[in-house]
C-alpha atoms as a PDB file:
ATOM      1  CA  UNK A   1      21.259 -18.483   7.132  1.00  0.00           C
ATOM      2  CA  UNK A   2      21.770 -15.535   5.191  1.00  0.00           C
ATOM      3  CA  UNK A   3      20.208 -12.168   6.014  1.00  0.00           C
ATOM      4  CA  UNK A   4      18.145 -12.581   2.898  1.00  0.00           C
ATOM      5  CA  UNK A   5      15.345 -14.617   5.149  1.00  0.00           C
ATOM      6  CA  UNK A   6      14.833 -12.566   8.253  1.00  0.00           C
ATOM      7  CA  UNK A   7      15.253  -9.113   5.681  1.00  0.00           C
ATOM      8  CA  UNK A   8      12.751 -10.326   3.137  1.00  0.00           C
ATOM      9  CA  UNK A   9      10.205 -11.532   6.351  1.00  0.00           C
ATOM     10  CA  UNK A  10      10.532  -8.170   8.049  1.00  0.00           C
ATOM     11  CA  UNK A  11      10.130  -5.660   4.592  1.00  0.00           C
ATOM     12  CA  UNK A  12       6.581  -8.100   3.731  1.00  0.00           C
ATOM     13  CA  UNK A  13       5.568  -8.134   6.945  1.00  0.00           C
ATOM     14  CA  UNK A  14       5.834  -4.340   7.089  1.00  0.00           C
ATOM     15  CA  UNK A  15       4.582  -3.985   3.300  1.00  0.00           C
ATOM     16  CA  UNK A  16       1.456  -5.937   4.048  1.00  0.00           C
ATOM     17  CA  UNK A  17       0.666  -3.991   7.549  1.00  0.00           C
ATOM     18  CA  UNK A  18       1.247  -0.556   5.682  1.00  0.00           C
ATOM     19  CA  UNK A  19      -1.082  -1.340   2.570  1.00  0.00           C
ATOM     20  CA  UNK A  20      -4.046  -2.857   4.873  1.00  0.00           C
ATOM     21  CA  UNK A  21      -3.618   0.270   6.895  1.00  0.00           C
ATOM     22  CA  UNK A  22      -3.823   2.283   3.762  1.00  0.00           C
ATOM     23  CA  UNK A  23      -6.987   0.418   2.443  1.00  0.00           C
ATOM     24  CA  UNK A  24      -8.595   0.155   5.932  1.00  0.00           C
ATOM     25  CA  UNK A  25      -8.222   4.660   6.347  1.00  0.00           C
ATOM     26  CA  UNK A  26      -8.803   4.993   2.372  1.00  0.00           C
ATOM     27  CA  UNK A  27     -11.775   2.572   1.553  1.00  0.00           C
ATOM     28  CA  UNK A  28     -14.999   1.853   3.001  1.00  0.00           C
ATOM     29  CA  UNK A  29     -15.516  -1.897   3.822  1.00  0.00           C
ATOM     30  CA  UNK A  30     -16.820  -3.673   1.370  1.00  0.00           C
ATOM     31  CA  UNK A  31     -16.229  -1.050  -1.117  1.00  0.00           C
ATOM     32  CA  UNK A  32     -14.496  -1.249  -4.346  1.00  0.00           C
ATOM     33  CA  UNK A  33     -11.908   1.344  -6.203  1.00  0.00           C
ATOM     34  CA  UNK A  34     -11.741  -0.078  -9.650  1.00  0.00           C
ATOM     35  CA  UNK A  35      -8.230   0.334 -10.948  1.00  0.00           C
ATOM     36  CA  UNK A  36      -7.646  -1.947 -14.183  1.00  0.00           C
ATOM     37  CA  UNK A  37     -10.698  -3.471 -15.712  1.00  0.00           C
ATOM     38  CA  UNK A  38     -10.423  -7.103 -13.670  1.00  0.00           C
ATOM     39  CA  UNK A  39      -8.232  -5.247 -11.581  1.00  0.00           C
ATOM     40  CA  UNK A  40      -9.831  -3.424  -8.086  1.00  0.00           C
ATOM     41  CA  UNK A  41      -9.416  -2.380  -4.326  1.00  0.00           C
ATOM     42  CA  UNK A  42     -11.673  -3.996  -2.281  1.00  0.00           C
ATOM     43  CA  UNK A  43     -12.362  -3.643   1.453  1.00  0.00           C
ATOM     44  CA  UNK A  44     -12.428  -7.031   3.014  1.00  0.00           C
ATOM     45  CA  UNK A  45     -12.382  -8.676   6.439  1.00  0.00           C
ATOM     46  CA  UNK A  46     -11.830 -12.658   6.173  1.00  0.00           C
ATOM     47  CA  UNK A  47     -13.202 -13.966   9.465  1.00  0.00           C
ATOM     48  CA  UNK A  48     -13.590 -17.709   8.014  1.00  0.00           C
ATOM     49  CA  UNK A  49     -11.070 -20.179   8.660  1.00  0.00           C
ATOM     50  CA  UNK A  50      -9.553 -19.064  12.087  1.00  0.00           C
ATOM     51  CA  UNK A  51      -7.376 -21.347  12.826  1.00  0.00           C
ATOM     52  CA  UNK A  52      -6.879 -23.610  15.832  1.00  0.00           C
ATOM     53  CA  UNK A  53      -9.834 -22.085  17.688  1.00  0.00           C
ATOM     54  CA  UNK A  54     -12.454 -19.248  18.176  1.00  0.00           C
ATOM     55  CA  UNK A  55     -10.684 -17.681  20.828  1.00  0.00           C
ATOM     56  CA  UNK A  56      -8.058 -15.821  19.802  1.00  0.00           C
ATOM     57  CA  UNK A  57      -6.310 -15.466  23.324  1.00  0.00           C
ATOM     58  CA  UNK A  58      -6.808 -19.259  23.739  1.00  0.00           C
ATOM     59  CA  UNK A  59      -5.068 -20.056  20.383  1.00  0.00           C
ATOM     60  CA  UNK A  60      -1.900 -17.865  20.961  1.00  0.00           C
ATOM     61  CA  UNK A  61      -0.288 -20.833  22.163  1.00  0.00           C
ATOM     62  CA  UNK A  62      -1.127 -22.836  19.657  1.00  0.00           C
ATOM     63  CA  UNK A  63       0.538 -20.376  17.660  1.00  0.00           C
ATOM     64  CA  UNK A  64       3.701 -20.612  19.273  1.00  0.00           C
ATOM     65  CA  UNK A  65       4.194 -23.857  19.447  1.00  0.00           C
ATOM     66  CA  UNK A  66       3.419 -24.224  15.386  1.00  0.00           C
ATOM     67  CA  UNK A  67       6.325 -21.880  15.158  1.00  0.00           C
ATOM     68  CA  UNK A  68       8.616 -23.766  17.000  1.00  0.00           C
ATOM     69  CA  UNK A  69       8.168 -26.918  15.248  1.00  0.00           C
ATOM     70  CA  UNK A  70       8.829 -24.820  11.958  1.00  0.00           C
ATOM     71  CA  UNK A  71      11.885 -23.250  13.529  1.00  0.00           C
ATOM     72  CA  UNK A  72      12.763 -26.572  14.531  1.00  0.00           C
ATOM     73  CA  UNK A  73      11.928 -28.295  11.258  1.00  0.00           C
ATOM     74  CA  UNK A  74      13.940 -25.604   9.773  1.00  0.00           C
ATOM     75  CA  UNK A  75      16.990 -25.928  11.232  1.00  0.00           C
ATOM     76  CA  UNK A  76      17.241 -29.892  11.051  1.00  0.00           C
ATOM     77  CA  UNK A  77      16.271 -29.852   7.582  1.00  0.00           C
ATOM     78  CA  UNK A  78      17.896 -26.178   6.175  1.00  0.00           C
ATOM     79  CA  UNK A  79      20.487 -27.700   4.560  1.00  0.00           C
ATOM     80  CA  UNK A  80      18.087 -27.837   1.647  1.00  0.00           C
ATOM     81  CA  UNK A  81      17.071 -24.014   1.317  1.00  0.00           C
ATOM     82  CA  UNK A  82      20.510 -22.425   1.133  1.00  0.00           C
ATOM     83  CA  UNK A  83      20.643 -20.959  -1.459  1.00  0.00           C
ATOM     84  CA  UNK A  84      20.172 -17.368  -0.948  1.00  0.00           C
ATOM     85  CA  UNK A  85      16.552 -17.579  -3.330  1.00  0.00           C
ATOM     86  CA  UNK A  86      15.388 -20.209  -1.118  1.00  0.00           C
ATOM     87  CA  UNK A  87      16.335 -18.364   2.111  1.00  0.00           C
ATOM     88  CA  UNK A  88      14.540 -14.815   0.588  1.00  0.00           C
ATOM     89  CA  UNK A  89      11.329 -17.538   0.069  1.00  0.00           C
ATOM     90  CA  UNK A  90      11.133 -18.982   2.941  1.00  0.00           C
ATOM     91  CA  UNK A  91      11.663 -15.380   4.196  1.00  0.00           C
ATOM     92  CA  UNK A  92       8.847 -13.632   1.821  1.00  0.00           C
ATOM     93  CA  UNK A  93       6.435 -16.902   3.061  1.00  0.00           C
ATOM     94  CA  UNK A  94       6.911 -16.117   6.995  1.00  0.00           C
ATOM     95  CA  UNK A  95       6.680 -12.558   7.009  1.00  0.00           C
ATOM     96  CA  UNK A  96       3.061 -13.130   4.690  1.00  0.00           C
ATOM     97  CA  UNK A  97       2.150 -15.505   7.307  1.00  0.00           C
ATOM     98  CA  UNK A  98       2.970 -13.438  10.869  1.00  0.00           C
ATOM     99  CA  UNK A  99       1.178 -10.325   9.304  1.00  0.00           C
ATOM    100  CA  UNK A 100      -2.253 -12.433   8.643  1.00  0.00           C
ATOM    101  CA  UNK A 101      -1.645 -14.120  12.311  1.00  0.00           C
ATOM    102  CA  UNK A 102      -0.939 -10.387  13.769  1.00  0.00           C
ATOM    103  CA  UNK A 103      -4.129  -9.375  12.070  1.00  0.00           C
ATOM    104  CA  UNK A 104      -6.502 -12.587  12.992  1.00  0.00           C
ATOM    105  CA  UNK A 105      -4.969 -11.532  16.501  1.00  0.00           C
ATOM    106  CA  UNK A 106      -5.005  -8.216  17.043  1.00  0.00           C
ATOM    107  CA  UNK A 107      -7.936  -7.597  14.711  1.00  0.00           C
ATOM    108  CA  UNK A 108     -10.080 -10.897  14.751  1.00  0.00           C
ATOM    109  CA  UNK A 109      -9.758 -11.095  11.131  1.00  0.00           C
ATOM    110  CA  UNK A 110      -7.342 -10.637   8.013  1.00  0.00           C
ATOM    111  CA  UNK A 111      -7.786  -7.413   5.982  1.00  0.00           C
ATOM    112  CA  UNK A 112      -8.325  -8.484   2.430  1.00  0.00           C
ATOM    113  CA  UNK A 113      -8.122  -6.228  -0.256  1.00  0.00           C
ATOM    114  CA  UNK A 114      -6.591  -7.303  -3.978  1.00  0.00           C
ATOM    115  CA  UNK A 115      -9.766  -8.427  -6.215  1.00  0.00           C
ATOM    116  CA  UNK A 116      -9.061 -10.151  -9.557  1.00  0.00           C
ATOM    117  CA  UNK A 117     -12.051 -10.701 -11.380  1.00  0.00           C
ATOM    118  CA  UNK A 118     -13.622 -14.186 -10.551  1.00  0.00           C
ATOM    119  CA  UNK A 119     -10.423 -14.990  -7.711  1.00  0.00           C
ATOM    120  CA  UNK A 120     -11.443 -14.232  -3.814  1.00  0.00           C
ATOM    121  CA  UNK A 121     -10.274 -11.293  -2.145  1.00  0.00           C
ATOM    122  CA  UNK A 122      -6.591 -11.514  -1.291  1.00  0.00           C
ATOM    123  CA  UNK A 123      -3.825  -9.345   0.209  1.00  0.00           C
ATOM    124  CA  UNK A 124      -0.166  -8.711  -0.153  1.00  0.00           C
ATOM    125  CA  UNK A 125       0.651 -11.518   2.326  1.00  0.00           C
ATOM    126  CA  UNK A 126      -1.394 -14.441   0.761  1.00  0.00           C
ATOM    127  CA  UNK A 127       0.959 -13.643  -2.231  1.00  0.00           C
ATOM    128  CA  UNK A 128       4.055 -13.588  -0.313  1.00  0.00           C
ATOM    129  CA  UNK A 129       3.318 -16.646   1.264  1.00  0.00           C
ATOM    130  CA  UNK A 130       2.630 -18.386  -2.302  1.00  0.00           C
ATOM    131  CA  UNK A 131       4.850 -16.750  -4.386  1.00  0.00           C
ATOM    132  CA  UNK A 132       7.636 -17.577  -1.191  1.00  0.00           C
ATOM    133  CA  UNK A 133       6.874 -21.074  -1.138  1.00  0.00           C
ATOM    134  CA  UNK A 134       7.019 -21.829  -4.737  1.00  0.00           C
ATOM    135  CA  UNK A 135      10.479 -19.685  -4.842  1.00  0.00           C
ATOM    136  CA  UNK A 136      11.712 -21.764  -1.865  1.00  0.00           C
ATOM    137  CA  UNK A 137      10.793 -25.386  -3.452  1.00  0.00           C
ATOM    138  CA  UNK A 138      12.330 -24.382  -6.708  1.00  0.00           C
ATOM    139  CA  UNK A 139      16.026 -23.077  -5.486  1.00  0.00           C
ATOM    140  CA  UNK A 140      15.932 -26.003  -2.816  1.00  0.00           C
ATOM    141  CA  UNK A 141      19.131 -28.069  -3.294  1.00  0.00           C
END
């Protein structure tokens, strides 16, 4: 493992906390800022799809364990991610993922806040998490 996966997991993790933060003191809920035509800010808490359960405190270990097994699954199968693009994936798609799980925990639901015309509300971390993935799969030897 290079330092490309726990960097790139720790600087999206701490991207996607500071912009909610910003949008969450800056922006009413459920409020839009217009920036670019299709482009716009908007407010959002996403309280559909919790996963596991509807107790937050009941699914933390849930959590963990699902963490594991990708640790786990990582290391027995990590011979194919690295490359140093796949590692800064993989990297980019867990730090999207712990900051939606730190916000489903600590605030019951993910701050959404990226509106592109007809596409649901998104955030920095549902990108990260795509965008990861994809870059992962590709440089995967």
């Amino acid at each position: 493992m290079t330092i490309a996966l726990p960097l790139a997991a720790l600087t999206i993790f701490l991207a996607d906390q500071l912009t909610k933060a910003w949008i969450a003191e800056h922006l009413p809920k459920n409020r839009s800022r217009v920036l670019l035509g299709v482009l716009q800010f908007r407010y959002s808490e996403n309280f559909f799809g919790r996963p596991f359960s509807t107790h937050r405190r009941a699914s933390l270990p849930l959590w963990w364990l699902a963490a594991a097994l990708g640790l786990f699954a990582l290391m027995q199968f990590g011979n194919f991610f690295r490359d140093p693009a796949a590692q800064l994936g993989i990297g980019a798609a867990l730090g999207g993922s712990g900051s939606n799980v730190y916000d489903w925990h600590i605030r019951g639901a993910v701050i959404d806040f990226v509106k592109l015309g007809w596409w649901p509300v998104f955030n920095l971390a549902d990108v990260a998490i795509s965008l990861g993935a994809v870059l992962a799969l590709w440089f995967m030897r």
